[in-house]
Protein backbone atom coordinates (compact mmCIF):
# COMPACT_ATOMS: atom_id res chain seq x y z
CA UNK A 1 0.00 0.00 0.00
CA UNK A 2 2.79 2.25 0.90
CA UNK A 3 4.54 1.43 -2.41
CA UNK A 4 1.10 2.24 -3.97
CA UNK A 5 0.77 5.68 -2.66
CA UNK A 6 4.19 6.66 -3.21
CA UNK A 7 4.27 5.67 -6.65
CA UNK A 8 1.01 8.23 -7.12
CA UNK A 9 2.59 10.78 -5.45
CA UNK A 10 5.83 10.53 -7.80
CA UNK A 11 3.36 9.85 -11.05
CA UNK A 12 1.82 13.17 -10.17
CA UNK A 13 4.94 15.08 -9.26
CA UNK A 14 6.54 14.06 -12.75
CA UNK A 15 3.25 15.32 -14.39
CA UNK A 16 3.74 18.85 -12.82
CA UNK A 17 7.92 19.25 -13.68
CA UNK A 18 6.58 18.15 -17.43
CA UNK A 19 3.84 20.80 -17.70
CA UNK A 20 6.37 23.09 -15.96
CA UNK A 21 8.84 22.46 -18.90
CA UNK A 22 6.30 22.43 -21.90
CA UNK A 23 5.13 26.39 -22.10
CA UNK A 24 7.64 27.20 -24.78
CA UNK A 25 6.43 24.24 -26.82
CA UNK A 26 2.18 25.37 -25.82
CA UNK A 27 0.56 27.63 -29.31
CA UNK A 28 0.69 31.16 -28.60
CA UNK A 29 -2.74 32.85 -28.84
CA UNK A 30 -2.93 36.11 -30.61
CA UNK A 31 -5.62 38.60 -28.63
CA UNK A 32 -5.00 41.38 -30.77
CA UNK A 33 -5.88 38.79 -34.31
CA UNK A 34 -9.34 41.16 -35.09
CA UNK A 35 -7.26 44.06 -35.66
CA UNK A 36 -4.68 42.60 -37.74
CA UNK A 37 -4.70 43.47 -41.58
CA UNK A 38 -5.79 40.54 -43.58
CA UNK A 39 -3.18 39.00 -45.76
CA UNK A 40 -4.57 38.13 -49.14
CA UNK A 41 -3.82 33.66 -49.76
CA UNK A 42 -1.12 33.23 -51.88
CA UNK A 43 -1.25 33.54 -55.61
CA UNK A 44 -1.41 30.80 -57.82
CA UNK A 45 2.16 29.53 -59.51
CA UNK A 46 2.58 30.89 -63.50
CA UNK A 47 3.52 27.65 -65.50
CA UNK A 48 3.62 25.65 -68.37
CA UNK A 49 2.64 22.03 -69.20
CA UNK A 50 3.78 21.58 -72.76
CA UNK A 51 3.72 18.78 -75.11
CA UNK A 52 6.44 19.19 -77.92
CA UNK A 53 6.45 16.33 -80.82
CA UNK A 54 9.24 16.28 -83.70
CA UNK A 55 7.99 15.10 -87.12
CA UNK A 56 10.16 11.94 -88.84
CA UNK A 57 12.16 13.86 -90.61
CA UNK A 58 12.94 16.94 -88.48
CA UNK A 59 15.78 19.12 -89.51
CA UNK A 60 16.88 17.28 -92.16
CA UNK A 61 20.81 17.96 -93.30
CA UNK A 62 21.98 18.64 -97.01
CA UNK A 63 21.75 15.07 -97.67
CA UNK A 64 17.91 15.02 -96.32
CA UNK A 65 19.23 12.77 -93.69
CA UNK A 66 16.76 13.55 -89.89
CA UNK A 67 18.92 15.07 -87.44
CA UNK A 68 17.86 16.00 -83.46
CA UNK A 69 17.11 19.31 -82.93
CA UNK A 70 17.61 22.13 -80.21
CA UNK A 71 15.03 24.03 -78.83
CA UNK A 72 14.80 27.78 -76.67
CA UNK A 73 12.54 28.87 -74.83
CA UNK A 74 12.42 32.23 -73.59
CA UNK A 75 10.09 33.84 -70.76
CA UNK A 76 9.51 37.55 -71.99
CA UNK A 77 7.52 40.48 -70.59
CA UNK A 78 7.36 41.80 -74.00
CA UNK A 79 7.53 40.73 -77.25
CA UNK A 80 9.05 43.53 -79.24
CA UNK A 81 12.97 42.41 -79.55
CA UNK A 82 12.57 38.82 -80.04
CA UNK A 83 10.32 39.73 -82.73
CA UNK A 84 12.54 42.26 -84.91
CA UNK A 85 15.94 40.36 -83.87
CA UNK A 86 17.57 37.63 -86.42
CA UNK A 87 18.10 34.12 -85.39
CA UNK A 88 21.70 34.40 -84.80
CA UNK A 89 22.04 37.48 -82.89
CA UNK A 90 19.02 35.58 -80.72
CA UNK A 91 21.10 32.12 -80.37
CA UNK A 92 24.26 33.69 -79.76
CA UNK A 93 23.85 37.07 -77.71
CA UNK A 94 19.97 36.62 -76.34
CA UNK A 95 20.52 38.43 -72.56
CA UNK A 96 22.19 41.60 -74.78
CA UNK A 97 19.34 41.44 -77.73
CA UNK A 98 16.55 40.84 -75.83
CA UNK A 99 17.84 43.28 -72.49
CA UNK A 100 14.84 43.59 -69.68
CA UNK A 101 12.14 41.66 -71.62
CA UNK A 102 13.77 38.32 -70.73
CA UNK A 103 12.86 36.97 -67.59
CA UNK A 104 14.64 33.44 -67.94
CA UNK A 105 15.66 30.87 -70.97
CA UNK A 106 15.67 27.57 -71.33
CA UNK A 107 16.54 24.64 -74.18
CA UNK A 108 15.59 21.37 -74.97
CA UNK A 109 17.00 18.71 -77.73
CA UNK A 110 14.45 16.57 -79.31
CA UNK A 111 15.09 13.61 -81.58
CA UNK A 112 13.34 12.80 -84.98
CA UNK A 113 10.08 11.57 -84.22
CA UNK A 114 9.66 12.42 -80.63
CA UNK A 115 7.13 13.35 -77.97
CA UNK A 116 8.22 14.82 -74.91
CA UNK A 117 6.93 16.16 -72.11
CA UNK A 118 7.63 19.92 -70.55
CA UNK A 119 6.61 21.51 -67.35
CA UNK A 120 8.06 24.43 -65.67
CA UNK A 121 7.40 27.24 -63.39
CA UNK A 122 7.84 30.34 -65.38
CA UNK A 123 8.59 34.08 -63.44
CA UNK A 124 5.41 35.42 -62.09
CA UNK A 125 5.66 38.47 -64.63
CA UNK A 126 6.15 36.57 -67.71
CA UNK A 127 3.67 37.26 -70.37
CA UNK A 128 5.23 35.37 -73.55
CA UNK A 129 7.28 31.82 -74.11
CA UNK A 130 9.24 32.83 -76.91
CA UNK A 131 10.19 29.38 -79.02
CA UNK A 132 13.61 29.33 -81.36
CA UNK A 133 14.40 26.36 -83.54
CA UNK A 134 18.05 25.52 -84.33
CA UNK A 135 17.34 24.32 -88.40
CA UNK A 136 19.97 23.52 -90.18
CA UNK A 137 18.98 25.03 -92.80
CA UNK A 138 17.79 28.04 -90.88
CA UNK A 139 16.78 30.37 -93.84
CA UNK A 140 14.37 28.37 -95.03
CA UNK A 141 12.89 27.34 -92.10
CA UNK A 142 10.22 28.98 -90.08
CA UNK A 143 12.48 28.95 -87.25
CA UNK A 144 10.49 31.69 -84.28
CA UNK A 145 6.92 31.09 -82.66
CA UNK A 146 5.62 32.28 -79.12
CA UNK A 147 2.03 31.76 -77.01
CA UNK A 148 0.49 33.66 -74.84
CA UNK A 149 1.21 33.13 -71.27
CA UNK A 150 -1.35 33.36 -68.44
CA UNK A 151 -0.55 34.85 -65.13
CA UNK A 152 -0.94 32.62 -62.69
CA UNK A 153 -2.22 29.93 -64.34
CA UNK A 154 -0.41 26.66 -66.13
CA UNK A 155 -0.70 27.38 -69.56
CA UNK A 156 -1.00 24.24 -71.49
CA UNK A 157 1.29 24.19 -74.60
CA UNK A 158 1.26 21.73 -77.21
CA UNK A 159 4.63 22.63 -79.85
CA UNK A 160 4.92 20.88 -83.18
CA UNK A 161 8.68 20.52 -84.68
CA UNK A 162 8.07 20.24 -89.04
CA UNK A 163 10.75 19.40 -90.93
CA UNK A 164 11.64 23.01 -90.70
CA UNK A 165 9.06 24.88 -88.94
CA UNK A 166 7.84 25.27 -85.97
CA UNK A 167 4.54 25.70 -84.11
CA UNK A 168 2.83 26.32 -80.82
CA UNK A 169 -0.88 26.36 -79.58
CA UNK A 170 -2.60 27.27 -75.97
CA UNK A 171 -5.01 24.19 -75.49
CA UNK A 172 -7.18 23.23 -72.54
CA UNK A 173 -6.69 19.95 -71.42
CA UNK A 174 -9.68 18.32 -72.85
CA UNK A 175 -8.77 19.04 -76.08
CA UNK A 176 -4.97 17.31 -76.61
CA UNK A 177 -4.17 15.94 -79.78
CA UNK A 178 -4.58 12.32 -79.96
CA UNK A 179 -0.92 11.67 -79.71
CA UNK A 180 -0.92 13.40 -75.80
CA UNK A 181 -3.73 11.61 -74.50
CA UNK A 182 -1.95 9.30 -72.43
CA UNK A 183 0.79 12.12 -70.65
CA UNK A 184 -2.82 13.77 -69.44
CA UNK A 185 -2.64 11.87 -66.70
CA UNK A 186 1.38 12.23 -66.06
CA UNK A 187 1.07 16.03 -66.75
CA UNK A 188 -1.41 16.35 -64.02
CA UNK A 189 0.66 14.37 -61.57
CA UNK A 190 3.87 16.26 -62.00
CA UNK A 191 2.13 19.49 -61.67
CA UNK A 192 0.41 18.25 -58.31
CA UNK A 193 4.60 17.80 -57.23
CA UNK A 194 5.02 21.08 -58.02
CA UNK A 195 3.09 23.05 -56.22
């Protein structure tokens, strides 16, 4: 019995040096919340979720022979530069040409007959993915496209590689080319990761 009461009497007195050590680690409660500014919720993330597909015989060589293919990508605020500038002062000097309108830049090498997958978080104030082809035969190709880009949104991007042209389209999801249906599922996934 002694044992018995002794133990309860050392059970409770452990219970009070616990509580006495746990304030620091009790939640805080603000009194004065009412009369705090409200904070708007965070904006939503500005991204892409591109598809990009190369035809079979993408950037052919003199010889007509297929041949992989780089890709840019530029986020712009503005259009105006990458618009009026050549190909080669773009490829080679692209942070001098295209000055405060470019945000970030990317690039991507596809193979003949490819379908890959892209999805990145772009700047919050870029307005325009600006899209370079390297051709080989770069003066007849039609080597510059760009899409609009939505402000916090994922823009969904599907980019077709010619033999020497390229394209690019805004879609909604529902509305993939055949060839994309199954990375619908995959591009949703990945984007769930991200944010």
């Amino acid at each position: 019995m002694f044992i018995y009461k002794s133990f309860n009497k050392l059970f409770i007195l452990l219970i009070f040096l616990f509580l006495a050590g746990c304030p620091s680690r009790l939640p805080t409660i603000d009194l004065d919340w009412p009369n705090q500014p409200c904070k708007p919720p965070p904006s939503k993330m500005t991204g892409i979720d591109a598809m990009f597909t190369s035809d079979p015989q993408l950037n052919p060589s003199v010889r007509g022979i297929a041949s992989p293919l780089t890709v840019y990508l530029y986020e712009l605020k503005a259009l105006d530069s990458f618009e009026k500038t050549d190909y080669f002062s773009l490829d080679e000097n692209s942070h001098t040409v295209l000055g405060a309108e470019l945000l970030a830049q990317d690039e991507l090498k596809l193979e003949p007959d490819q379908a890959r997958h892209y999805v990145r978080e772009l700047q919050p104030t870029t307005r325009y993915l600006g899209i370079i082809a390297a051709y080989q035969d770069i003066d007849n190709a039609r080597w510059r496209t760009h899409v609009d880009i939505v402000p916090h949104e994922i823009t969904k991007i599907v980019v077709r590689l010619d033999a020497k042209a390229v394209s690019a389209k805004t879609v909604e999801k529902e509305t993939l080319p055949d060839e994309h249906k199954e990375l619908k599922v995959c591009s949703e996934e990945i984007m769930k990761n991200i944010k």
